[in-house]
N, C-alpha and C. Protein backbone atom coordinates (compact mmCIF):
# COMPACT_ATOMS: atom_id res chain seq x y z
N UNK A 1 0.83 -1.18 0.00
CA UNK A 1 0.00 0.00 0.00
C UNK A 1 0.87 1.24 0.00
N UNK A 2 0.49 2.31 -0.67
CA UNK A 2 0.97 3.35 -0.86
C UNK A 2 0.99 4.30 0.63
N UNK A 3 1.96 5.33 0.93
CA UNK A 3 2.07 6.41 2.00
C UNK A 3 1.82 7.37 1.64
N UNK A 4 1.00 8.61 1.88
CA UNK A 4 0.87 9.61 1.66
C UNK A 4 1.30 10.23 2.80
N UNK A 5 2.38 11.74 2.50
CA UNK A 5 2.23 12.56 3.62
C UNK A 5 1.68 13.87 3.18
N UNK A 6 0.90 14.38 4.13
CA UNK A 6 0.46 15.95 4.01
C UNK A 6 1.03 16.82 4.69
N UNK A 7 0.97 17.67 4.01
CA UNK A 7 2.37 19.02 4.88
C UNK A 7 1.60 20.18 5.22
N UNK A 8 1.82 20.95 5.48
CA UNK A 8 1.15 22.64 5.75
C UNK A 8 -0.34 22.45 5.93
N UNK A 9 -0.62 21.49 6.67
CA UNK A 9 -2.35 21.27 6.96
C UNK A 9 -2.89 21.98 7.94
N UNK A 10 -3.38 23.67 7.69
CA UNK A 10 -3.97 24.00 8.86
C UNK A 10 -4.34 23.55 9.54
N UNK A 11 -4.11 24.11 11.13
CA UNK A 11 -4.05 23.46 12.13
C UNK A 11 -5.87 23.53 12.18
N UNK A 12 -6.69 24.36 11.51
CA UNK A 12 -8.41 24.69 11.40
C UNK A 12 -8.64 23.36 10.99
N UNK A 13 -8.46 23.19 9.52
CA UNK A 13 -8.32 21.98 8.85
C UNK A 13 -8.32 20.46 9.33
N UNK A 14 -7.38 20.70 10.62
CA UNK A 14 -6.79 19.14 10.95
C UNK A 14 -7.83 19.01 12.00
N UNK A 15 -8.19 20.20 12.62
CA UNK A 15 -9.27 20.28 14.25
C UNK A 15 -10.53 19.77 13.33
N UNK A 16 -10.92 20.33 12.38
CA UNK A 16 -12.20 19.79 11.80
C UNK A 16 -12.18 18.21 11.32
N UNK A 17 -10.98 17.88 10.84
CA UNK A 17 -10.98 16.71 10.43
C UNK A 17 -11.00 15.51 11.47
N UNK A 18 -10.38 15.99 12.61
CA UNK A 18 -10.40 15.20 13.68
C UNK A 18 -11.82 15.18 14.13
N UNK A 19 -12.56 16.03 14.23
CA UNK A 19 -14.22 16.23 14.39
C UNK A 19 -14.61 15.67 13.64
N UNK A 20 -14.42 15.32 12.32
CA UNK A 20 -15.82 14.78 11.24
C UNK A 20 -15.24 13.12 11.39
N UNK A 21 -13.82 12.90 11.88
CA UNK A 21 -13.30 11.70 12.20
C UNK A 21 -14.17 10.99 13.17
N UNK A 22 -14.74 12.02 14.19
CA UNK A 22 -15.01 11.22 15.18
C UNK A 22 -16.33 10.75 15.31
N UNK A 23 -16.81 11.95 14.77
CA UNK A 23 -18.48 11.93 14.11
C UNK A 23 -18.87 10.54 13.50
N UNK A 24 -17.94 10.11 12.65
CA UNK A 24 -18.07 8.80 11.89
C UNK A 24 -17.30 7.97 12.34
N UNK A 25 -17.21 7.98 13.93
CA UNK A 25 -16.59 6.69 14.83
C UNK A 25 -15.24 5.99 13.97
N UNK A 26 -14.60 6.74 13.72
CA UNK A 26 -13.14 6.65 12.70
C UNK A 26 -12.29 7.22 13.23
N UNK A 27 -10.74 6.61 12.90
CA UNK A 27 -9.77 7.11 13.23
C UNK A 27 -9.33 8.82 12.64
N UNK A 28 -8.06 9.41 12.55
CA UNK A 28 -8.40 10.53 11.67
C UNK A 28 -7.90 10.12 10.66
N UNK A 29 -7.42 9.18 10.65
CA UNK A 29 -6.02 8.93 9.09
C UNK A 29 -7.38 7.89 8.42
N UNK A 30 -8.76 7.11 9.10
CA UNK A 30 -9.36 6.49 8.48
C UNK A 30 -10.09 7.10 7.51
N UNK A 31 -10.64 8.56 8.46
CA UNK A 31 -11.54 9.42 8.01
C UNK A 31 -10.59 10.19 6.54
N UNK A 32 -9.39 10.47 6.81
CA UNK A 32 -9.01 10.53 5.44
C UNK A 32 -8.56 9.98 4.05
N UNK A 33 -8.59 9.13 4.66
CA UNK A 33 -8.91 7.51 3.70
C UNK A 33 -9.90 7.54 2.74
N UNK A 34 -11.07 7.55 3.82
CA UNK A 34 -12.21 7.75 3.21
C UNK A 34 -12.80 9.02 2.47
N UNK A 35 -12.16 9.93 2.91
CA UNK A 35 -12.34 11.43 2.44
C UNK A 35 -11.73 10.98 0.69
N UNK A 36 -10.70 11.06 0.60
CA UNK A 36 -9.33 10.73 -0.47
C UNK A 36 -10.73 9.42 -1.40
N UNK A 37 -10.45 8.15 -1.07
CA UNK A 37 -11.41 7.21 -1.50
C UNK A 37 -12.89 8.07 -2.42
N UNK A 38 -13.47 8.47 -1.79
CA UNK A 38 -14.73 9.03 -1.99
C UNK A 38 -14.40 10.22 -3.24
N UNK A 39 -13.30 10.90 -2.99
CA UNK A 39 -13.67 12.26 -4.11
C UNK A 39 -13.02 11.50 -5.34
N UNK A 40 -11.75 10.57 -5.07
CA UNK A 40 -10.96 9.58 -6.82
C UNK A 40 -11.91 9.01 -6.98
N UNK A 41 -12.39 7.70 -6.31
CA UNK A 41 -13.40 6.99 -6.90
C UNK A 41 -15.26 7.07 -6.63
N UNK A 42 -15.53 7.68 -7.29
CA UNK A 42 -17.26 8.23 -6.91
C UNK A 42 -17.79 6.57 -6.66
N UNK A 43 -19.12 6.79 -6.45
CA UNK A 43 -19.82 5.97 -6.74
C UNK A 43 -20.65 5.23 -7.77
N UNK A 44 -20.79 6.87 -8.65
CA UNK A 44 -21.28 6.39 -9.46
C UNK A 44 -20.65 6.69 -10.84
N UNK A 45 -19.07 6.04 -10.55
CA UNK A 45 -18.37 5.86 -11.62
C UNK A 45 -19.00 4.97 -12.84
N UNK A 46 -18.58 5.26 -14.07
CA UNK A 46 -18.58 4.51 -15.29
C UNK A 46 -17.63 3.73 -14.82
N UNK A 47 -19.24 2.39 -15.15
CA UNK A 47 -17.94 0.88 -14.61
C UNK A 47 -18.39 0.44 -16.07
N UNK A 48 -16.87 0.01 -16.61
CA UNK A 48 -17.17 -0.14 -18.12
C UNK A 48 -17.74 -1.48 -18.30
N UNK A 49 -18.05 -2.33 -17.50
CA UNK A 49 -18.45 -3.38 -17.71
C UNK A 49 -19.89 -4.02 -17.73
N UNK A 50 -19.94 -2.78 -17.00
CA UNK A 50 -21.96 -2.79 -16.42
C UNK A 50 -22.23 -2.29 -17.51
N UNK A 51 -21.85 -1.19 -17.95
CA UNK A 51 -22.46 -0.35 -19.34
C UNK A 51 -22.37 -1.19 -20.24
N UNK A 52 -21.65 -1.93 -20.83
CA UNK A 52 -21.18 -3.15 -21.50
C UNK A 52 -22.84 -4.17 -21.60
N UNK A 53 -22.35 -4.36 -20.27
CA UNK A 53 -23.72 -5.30 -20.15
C UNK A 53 -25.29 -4.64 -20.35
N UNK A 54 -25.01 -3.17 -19.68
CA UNK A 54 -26.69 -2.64 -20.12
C UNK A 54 -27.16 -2.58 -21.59
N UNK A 55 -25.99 -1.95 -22.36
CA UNK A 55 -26.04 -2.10 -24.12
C UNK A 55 -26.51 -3.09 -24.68
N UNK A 56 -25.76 -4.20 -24.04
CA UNK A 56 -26.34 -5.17 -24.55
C UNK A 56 -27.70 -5.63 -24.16
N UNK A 57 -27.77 -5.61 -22.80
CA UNK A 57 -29.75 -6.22 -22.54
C UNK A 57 -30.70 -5.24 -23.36
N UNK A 58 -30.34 -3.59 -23.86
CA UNK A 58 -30.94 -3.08 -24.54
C UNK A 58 -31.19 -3.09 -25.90
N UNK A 59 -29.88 -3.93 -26.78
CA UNK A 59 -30.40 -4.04 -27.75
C UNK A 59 -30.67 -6.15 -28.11
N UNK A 60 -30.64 -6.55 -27.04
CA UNK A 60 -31.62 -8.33 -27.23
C UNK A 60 -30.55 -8.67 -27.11
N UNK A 61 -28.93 -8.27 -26.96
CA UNK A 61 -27.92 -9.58 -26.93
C UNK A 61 -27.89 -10.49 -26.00
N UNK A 62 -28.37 -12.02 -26.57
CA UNK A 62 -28.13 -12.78 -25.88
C UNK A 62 -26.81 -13.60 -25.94
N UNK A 63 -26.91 -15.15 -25.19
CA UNK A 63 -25.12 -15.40 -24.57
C UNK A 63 -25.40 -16.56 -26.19
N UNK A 64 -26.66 -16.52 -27.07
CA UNK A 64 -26.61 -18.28 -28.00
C UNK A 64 -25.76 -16.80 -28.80
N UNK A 65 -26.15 -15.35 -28.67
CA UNK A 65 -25.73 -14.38 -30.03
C UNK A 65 -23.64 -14.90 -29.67
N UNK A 66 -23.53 -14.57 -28.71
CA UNK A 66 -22.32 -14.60 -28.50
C UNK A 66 -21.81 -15.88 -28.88
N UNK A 67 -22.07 -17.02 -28.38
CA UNK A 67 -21.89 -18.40 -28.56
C UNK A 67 -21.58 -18.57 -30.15
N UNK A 68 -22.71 -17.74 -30.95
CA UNK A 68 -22.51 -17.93 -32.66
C UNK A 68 -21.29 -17.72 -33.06
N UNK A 69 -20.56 -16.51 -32.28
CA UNK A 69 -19.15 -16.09 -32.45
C UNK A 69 -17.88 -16.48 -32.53
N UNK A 70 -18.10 -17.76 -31.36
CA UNK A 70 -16.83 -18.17 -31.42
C UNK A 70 -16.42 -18.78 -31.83
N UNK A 71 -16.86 -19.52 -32.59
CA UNK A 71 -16.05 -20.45 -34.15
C UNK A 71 -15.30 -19.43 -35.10
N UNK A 72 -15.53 -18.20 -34.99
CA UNK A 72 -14.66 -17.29 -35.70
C UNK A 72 -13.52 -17.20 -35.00
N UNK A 73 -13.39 -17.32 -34.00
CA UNK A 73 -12.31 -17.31 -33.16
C UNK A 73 -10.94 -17.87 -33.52
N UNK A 74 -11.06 -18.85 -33.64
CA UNK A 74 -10.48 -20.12 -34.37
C UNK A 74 -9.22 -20.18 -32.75
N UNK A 75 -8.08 -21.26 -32.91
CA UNK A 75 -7.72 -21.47 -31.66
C UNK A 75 -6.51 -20.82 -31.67
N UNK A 76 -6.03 -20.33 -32.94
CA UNK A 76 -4.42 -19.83 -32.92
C UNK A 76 -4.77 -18.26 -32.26
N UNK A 77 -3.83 -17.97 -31.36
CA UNK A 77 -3.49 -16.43 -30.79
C UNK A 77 -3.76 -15.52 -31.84
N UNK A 78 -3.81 -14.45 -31.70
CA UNK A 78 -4.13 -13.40 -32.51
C UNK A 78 -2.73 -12.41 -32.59
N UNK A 79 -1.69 -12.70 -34.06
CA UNK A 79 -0.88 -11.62 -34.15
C UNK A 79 -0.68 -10.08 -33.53
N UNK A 80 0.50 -10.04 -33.03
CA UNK A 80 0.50 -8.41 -32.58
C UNK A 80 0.50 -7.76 -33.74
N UNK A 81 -0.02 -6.54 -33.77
CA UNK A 81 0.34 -5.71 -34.69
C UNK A 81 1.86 -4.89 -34.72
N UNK A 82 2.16 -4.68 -36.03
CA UNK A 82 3.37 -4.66 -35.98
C UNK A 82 3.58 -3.44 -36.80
N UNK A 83 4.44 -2.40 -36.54
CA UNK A 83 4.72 -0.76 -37.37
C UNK A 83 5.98 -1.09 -37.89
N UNK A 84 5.95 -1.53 -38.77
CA UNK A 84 7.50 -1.26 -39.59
C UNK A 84 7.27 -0.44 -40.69
């Protein structure tokens, strides 16, 4: 796991944070965890996989559509592409 340090953290800043820490029965380094956590990863991030899947229940893809597919596949790896 990664370390973060914070520097020049008003001392206002750190008194409040220790308050909203405690508010939510958390440590203060938890509460900023969770602070940090919450604003990078939202909740209601684009998860590319769900969208993936909603596209498809919206336009009828089923798993026999997919299944049709993979005989195209065939079993050899698929060449890198190559820039010369």
């Amino acid at each position: 796991m990664a370390a973060v340090t914070i520097r020049n953290l008003s001392d206002e800043a750190h008194r409040a944070l220790k308050v909203r820490a405690a508010q939510q029965n958390r440590s203060t380094e938890a509460e900023m965890r969770a602070i940090l956590e919450a604003a990078v990863r939202p909740e209601k991030r684009l998860r590319l996989g769900s969208a993936l899947a909603e596209m498809s229940r919206k336009i009828g893809l089923t798993n026999a559509d997919v299944e049709a597919l993979e005989p195209a596949y065939g079993t050899k790896p698929a060449e890198p592409l190559r820039f010369e």
